[in-house]
N, C-alpha and C. Protein backbone atom coordinates (compact mmCIF):
# COMPACT_ATOMS: atom_id res chain seq x y z
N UNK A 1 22.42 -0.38 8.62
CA UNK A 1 23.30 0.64 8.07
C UNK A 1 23.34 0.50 6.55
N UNK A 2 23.24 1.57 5.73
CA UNK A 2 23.33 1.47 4.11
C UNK A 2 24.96 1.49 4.32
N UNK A 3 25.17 0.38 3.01
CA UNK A 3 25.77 0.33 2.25
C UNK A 3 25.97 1.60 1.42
N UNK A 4 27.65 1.20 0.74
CA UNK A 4 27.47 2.24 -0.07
C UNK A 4 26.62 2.31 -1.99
N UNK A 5 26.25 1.07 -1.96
CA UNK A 5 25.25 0.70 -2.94
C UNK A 5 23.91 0.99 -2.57
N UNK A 6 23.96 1.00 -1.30
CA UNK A 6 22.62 1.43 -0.98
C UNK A 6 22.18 2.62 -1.28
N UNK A 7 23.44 3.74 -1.05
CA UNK A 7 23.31 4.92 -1.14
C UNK A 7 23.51 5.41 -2.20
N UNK A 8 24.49 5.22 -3.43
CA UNK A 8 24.56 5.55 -4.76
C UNK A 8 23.01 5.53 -5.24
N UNK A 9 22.48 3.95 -5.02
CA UNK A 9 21.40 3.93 -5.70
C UNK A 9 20.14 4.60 -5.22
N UNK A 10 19.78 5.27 -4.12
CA UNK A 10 18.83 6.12 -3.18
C UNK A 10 19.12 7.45 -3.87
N UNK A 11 20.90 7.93 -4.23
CA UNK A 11 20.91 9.44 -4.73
C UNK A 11 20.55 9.36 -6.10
N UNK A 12 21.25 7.91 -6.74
CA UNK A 12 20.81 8.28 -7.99
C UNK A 12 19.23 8.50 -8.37
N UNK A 13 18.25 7.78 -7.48
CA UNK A 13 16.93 7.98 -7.57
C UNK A 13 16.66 9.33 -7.45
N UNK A 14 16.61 9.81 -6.18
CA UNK A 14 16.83 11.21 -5.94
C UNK A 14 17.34 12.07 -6.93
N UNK A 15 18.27 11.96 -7.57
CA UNK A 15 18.60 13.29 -8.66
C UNK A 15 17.68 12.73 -9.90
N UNK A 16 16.93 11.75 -10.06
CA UNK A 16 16.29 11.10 -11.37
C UNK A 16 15.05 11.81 -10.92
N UNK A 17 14.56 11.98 -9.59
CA UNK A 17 13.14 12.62 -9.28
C UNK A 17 13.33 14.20 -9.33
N UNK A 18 15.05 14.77 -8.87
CA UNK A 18 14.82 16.15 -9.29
C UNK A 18 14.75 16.37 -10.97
N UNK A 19 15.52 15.99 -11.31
CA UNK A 19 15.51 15.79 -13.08
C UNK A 19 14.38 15.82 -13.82
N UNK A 20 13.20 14.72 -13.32
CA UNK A 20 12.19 15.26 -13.79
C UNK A 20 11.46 16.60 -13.19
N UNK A 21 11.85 16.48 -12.75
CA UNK A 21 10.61 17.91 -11.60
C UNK A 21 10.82 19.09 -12.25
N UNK A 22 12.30 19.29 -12.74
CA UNK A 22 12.75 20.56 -13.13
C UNK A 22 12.14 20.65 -14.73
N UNK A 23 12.10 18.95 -15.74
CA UNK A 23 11.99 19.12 -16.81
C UNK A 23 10.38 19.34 -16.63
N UNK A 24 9.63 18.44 -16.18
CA UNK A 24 7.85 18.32 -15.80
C UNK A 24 7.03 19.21 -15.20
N UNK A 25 7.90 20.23 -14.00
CA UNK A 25 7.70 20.43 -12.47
C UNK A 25 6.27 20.01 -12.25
N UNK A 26 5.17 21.12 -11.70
CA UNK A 26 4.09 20.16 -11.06
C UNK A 26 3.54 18.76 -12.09
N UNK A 27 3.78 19.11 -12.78
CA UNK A 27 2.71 17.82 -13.56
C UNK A 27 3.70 16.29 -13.55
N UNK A 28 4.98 16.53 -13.29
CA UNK A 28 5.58 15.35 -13.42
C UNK A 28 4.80 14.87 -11.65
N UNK A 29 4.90 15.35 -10.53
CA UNK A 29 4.10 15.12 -8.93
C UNK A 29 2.90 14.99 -9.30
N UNK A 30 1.94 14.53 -10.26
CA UNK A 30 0.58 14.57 -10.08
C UNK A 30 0.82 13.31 -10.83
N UNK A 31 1.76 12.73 -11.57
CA UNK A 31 2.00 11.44 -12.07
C UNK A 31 2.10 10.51 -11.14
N UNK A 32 2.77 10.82 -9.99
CA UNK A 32 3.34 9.78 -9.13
C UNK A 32 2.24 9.10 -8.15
N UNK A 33 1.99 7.81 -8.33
CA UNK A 33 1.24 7.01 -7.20
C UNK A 33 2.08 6.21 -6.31
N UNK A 34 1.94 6.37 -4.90
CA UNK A 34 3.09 6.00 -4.18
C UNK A 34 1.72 4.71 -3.16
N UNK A 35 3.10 3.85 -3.33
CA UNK A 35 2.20 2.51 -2.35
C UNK A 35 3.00 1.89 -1.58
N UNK A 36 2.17 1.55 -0.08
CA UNK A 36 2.94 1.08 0.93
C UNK A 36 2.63 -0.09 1.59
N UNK A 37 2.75 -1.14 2.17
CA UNK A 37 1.86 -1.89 2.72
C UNK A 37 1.73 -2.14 4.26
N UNK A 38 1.46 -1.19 5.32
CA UNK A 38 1.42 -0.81 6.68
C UNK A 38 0.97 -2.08 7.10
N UNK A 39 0.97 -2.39 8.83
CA UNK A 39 0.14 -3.83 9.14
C UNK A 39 -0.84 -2.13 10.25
N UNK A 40 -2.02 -2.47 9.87
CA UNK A 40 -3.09 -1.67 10.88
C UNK A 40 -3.65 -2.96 11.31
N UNK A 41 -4.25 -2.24 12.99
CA UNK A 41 -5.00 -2.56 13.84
C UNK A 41 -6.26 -2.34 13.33
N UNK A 42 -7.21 -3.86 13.59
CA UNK A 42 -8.48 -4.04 13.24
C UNK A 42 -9.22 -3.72 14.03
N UNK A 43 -9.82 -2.90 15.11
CA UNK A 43 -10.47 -3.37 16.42
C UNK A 43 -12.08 -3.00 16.44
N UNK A 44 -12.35 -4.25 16.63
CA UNK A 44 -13.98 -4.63 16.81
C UNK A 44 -14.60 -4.09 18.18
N UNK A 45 -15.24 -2.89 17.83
CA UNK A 45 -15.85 -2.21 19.23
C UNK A 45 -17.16 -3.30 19.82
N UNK A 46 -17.38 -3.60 21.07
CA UNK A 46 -18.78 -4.06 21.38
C UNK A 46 -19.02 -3.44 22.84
N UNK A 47 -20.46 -3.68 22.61
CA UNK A 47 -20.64 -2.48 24.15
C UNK A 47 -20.94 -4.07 25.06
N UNK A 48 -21.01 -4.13 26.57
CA UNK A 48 -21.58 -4.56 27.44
C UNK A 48 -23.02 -4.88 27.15
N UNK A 49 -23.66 -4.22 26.65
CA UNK A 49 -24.79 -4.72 26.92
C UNK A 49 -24.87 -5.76 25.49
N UNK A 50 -24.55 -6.06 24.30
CA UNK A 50 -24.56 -5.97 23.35
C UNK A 50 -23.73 -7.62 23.28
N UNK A 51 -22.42 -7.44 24.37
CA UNK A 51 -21.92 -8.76 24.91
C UNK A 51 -23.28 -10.11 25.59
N UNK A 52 -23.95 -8.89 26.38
CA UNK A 52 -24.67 -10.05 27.46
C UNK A 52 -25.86 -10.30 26.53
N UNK A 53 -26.31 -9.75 25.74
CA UNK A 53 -27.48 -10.06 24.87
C UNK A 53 -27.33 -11.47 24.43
N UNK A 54 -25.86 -12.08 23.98
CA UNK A 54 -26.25 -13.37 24.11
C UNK A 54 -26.03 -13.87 24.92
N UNK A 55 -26.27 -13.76 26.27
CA UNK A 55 -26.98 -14.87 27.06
C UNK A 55 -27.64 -15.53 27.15
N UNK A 56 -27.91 -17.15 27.74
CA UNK A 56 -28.95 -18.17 27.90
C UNK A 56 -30.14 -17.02 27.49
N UNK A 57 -31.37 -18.20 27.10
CA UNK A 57 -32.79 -17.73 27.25
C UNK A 57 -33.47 -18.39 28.42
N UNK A 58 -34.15 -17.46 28.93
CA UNK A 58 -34.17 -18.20 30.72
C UNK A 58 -33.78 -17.70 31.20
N UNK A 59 -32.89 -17.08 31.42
CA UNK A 59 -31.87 -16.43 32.62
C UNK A 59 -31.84 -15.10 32.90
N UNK A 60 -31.87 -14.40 33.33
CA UNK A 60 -32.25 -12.94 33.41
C UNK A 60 -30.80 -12.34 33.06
N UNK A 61 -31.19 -11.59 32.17
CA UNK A 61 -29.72 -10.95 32.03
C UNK A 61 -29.16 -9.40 32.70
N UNK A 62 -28.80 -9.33 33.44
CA UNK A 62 -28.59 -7.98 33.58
C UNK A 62 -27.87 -6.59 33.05
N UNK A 63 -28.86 -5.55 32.78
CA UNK A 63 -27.74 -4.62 32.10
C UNK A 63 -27.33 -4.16 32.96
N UNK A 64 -25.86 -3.65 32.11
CA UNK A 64 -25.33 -2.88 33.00
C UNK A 64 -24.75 -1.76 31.90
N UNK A 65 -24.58 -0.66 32.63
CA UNK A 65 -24.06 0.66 31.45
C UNK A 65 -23.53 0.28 30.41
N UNK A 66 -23.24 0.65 29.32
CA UNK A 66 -23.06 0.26 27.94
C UNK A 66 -20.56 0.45 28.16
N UNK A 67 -20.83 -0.10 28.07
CA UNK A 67 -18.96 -0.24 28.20
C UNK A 67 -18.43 -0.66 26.82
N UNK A 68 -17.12 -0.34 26.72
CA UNK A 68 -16.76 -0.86 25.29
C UNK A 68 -15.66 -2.31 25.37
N UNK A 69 -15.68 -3.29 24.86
CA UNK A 69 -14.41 -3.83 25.07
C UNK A 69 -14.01 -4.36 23.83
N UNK A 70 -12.55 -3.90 23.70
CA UNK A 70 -12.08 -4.26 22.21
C UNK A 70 -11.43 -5.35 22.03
N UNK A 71 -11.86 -5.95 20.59
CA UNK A 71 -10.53 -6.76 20.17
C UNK A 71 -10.34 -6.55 19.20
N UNK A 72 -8.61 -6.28 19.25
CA UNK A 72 -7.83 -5.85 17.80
C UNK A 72 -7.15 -7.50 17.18
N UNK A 73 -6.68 -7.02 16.23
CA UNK A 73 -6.32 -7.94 15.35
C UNK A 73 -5.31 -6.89 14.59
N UNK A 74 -4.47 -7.62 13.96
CA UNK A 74 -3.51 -7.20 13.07
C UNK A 74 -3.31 -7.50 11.69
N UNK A 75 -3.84 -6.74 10.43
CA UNK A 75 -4.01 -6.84 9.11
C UNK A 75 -2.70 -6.34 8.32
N UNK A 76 -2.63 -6.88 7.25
CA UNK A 76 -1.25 -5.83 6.11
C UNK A 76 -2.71 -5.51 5.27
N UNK A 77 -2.13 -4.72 4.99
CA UNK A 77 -3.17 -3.90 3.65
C UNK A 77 -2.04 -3.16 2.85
N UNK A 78 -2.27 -3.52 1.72
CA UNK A 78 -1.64 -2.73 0.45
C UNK A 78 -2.57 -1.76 0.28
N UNK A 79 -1.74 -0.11 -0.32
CA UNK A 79 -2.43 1.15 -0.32
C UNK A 79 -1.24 1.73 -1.27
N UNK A 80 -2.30 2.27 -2.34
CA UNK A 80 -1.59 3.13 -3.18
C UNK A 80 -2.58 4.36 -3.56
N UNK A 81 -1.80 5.79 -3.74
CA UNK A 81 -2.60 6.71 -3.64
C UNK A 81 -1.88 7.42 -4.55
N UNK A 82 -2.41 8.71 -4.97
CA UNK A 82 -1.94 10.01 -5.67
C UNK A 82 -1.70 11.15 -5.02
N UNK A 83 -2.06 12.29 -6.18
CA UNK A 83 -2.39 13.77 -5.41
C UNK A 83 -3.59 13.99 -5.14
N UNK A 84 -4.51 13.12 -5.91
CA UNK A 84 -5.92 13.41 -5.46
C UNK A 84 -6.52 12.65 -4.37
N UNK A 85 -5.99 11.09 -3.77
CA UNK A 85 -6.53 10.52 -3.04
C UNK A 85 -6.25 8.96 -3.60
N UNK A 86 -6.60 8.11 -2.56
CA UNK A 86 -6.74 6.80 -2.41
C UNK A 86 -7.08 6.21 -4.05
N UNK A 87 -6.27 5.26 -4.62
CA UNK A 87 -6.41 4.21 -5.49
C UNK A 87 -7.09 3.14 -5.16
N UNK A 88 -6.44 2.73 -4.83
CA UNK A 88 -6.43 1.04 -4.04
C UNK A 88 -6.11 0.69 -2.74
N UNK A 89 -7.16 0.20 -2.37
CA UNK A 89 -7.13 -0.63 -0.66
C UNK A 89 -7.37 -2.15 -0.64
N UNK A 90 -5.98 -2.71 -0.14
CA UNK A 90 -6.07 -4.52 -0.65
C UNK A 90 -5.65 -4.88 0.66
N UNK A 91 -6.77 -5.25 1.18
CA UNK A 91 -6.38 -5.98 2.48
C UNK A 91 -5.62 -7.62 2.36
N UNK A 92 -5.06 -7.82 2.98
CA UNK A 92 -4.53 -9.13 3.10
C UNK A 92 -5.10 -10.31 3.79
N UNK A 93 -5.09 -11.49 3.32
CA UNK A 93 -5.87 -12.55 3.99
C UNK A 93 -4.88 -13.17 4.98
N UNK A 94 -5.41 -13.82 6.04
CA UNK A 94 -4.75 -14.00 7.14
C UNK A 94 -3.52 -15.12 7.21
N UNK A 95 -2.41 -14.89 7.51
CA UNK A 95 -1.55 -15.99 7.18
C UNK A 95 -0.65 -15.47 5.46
N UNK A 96 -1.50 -15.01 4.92
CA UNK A 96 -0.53 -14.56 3.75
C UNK A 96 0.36 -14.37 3.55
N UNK A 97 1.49 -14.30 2.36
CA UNK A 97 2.49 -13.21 2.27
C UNK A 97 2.86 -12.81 1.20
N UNK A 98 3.34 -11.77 0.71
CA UNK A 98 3.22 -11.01 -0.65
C UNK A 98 4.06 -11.27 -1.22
N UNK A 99 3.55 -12.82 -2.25
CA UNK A 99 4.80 -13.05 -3.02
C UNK A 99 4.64 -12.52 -4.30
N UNK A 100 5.54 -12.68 -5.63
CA UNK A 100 5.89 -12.23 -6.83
C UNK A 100 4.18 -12.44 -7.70
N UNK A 101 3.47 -13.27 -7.06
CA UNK A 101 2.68 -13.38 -7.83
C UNK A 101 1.22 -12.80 -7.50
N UNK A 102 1.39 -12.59 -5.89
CA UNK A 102 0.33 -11.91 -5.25
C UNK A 102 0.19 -10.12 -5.69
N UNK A 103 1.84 -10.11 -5.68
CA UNK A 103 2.35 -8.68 -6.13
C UNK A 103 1.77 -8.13 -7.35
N UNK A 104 1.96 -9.05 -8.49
CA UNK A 104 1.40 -9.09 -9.41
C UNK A 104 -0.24 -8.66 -10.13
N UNK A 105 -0.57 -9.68 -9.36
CA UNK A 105 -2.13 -9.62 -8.98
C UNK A 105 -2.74 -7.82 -8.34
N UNK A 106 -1.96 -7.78 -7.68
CA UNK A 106 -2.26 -6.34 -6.98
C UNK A 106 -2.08 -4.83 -7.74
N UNK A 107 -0.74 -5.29 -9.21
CA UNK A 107 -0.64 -4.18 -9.80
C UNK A 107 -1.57 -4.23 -11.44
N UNK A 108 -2.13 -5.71 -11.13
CA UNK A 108 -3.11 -5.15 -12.35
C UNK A 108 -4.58 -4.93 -11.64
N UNK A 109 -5.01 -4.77 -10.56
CA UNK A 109 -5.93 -4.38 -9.57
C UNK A 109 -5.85 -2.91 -9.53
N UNK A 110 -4.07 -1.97 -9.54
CA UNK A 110 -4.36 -0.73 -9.21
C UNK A 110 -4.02 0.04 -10.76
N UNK A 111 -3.58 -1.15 -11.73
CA UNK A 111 -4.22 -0.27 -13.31
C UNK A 111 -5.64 -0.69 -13.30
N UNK A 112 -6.37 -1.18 -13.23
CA UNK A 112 -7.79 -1.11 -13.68
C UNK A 112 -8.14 0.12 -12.40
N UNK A 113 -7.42 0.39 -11.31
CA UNK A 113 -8.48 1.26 -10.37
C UNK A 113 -7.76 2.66 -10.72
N UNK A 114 -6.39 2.85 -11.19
CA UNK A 114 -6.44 3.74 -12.08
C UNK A 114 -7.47 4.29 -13.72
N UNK A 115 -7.56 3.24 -14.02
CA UNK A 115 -8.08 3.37 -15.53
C UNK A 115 -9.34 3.90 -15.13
N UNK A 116 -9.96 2.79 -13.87
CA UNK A 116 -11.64 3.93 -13.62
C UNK A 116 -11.92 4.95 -13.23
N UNK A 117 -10.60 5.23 -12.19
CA UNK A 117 -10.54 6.50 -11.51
C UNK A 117 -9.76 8.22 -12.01
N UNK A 118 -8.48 7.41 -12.38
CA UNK A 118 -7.82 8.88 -12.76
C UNK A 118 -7.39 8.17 -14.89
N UNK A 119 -8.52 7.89 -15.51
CA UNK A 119 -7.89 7.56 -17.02
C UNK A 119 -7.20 8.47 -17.53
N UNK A 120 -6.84 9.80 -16.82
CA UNK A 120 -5.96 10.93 -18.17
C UNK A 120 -4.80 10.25 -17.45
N UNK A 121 -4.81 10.05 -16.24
CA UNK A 121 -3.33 9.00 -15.44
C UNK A 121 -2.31 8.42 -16.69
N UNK A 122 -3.32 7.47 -16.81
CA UNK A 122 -2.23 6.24 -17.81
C UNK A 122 -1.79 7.10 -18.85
N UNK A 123 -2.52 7.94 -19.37
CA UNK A 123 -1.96 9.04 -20.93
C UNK A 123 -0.62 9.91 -20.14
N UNK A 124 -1.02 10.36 -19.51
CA UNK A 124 0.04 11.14 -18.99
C UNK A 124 1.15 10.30 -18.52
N UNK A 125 1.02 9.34 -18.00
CA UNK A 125 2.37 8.45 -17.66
C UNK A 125 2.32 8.32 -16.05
N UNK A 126 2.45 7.35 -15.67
CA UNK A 126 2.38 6.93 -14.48
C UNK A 126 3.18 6.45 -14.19
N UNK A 127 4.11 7.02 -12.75
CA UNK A 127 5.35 7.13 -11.82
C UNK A 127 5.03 6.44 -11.14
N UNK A 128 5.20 5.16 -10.40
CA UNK A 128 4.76 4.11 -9.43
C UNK A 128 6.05 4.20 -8.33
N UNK A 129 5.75 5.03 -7.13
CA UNK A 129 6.71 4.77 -6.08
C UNK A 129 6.47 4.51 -4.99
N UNK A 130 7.47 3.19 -4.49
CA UNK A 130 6.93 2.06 -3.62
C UNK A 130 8.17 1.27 -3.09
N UNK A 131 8.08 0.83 -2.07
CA UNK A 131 9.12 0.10 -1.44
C UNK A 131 9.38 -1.29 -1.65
N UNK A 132 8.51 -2.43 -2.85
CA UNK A 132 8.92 -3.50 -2.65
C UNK A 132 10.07 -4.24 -3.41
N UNK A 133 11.01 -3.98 -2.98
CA UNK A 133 12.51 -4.27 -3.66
C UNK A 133 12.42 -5.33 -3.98
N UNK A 134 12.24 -6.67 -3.13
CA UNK A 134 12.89 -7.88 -3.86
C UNK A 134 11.61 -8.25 -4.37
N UNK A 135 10.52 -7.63 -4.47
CA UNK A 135 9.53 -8.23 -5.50
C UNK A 135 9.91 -7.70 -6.93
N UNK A 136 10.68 -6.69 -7.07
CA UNK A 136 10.58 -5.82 -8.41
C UNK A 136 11.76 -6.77 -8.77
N UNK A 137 12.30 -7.38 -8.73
CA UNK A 137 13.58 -8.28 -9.18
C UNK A 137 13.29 -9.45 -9.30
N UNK A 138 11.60 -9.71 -9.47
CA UNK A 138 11.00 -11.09 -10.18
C UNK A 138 10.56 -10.85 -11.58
N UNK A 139 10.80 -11.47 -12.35
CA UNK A 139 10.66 -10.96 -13.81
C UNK A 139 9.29 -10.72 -14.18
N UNK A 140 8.62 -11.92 -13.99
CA UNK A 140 7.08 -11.29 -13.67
C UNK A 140 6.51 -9.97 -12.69
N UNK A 141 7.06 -9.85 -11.93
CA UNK A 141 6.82 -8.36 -11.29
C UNK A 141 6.74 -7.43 -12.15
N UNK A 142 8.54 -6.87 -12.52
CA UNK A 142 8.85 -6.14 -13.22
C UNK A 142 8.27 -5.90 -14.91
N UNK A 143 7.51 -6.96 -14.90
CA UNK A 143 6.72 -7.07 -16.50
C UNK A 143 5.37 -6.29 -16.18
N UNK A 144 4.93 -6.74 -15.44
CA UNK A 144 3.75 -6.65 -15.00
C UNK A 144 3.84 -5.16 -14.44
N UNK A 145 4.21 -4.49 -14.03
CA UNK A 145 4.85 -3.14 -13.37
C UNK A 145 5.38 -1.95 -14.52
N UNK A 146 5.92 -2.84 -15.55
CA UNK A 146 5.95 -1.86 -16.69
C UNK A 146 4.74 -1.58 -17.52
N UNK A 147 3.69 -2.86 -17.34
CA UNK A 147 2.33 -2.56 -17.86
C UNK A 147 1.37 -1.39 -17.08
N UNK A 148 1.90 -1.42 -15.99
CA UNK A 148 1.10 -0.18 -15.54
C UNK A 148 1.48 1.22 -15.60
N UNK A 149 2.81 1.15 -15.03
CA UNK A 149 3.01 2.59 -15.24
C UNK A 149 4.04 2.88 -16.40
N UNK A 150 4.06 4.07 -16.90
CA UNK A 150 4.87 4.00 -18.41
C UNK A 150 6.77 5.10 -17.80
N UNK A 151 6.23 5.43 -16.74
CA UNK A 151 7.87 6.24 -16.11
C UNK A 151 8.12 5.87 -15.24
N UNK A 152 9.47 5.03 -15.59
CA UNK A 152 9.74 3.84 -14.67
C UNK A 152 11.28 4.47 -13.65
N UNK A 153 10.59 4.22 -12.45
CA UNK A 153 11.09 5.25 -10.97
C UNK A 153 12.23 3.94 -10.61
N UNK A 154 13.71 4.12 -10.63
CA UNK A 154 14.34 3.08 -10.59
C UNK A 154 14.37 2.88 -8.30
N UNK A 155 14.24 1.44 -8.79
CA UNK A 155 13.99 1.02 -6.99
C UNK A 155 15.15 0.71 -6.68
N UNK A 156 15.65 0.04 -5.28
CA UNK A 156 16.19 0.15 -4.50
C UNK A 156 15.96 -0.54 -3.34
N UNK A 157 17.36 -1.57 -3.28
CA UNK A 157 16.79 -2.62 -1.96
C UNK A 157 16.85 -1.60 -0.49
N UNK A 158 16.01 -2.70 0.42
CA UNK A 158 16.12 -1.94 1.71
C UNK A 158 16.45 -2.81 2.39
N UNK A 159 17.77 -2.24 3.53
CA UNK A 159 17.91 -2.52 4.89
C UNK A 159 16.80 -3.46 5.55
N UNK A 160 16.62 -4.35 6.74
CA UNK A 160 15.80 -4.59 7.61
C UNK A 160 15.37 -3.24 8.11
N UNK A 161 14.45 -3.20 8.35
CA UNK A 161 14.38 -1.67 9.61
C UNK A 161 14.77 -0.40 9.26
N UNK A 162 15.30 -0.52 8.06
CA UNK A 162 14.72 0.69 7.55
C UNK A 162 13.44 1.39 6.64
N UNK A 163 12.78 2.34 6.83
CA UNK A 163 11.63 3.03 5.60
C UNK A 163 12.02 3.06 4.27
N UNK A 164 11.33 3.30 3.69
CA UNK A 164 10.87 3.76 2.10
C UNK A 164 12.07 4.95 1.80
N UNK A 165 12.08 5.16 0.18
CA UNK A 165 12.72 6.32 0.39
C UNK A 165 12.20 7.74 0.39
């Protein structure tokens, strides 16, 4: 359940994103790169026959119709995108977890994949909106976060179990 700090600070965001829209309108939305970090399913297709291929040498192997059997796995991947499409795709190594400094690491990864991809971006000013609250309240974060984008979208802790805003 939000708080009522929760919620002051969600509207005040909210009237700070109409505020610009009205002063910017489309061009202030073509600023904004929004990033999330989902956990997706990995799953490794293999057919039957493709399984028995390694079998002994010697042994007769038998085919049998080509079948699929999967195994998934479970990844976090960081993803930040625009209006035009995909920035950055940062998969996570196994066991990880996204601390202040990994965070870090990741937002000077999506200014250089801005700078190659969209460079009128950084001139125009770049809106970074994203859900990681208690990373943006590491001073190194927040340093590092003002180096990338220059219109700074005020954040907002989250609930357990609740989404983004």
């Amino acid at each position: 359940m939000l708080t009522e700090i929760h919620k002051t600070s969600r509207m005040s965001a909210a009237l700070e994103f109409l505020s610009r829209y009205h002063t910017d309108g489309e061009e202030f939305l073509k600023r904004i790169v929004s990033g999330d970090k989902p956990w997706v399913v990995h799953v490794i297709a293999e057919t039957k026959q493709q399984s028995e291929a390694w079998g002994h040498t010697g042994f007769p192997t038998r085919l049998r119709e080509a079948r699929q059997t999967l195994s998934a796995k479970k990844l976090m991947v960081t993803v930040f995108w625009d209006a035009q499409g995909i920035l950055l795709i940062e998969f996570m190594t196994r066991g990880a977890t996204i601390s202040s400094e990994v965070y870090c690491h990741t937002l000077k990864k999506l200014k250089r994949a801005i700078q190659s991809k969209r460079h009128d971006l950084l001139s125009s000013g770049v809106v970074i909106l994203h859900n990681y609250a208690r990373l943006n309240t590491a001073v190194r974060a927040r340093e590092v976060l003002h180096e990338v984008q220059t219109g700074w979208v005020p954040t907002f802790s989250l609930q357990p179990g609740l989404g983004s805003f």
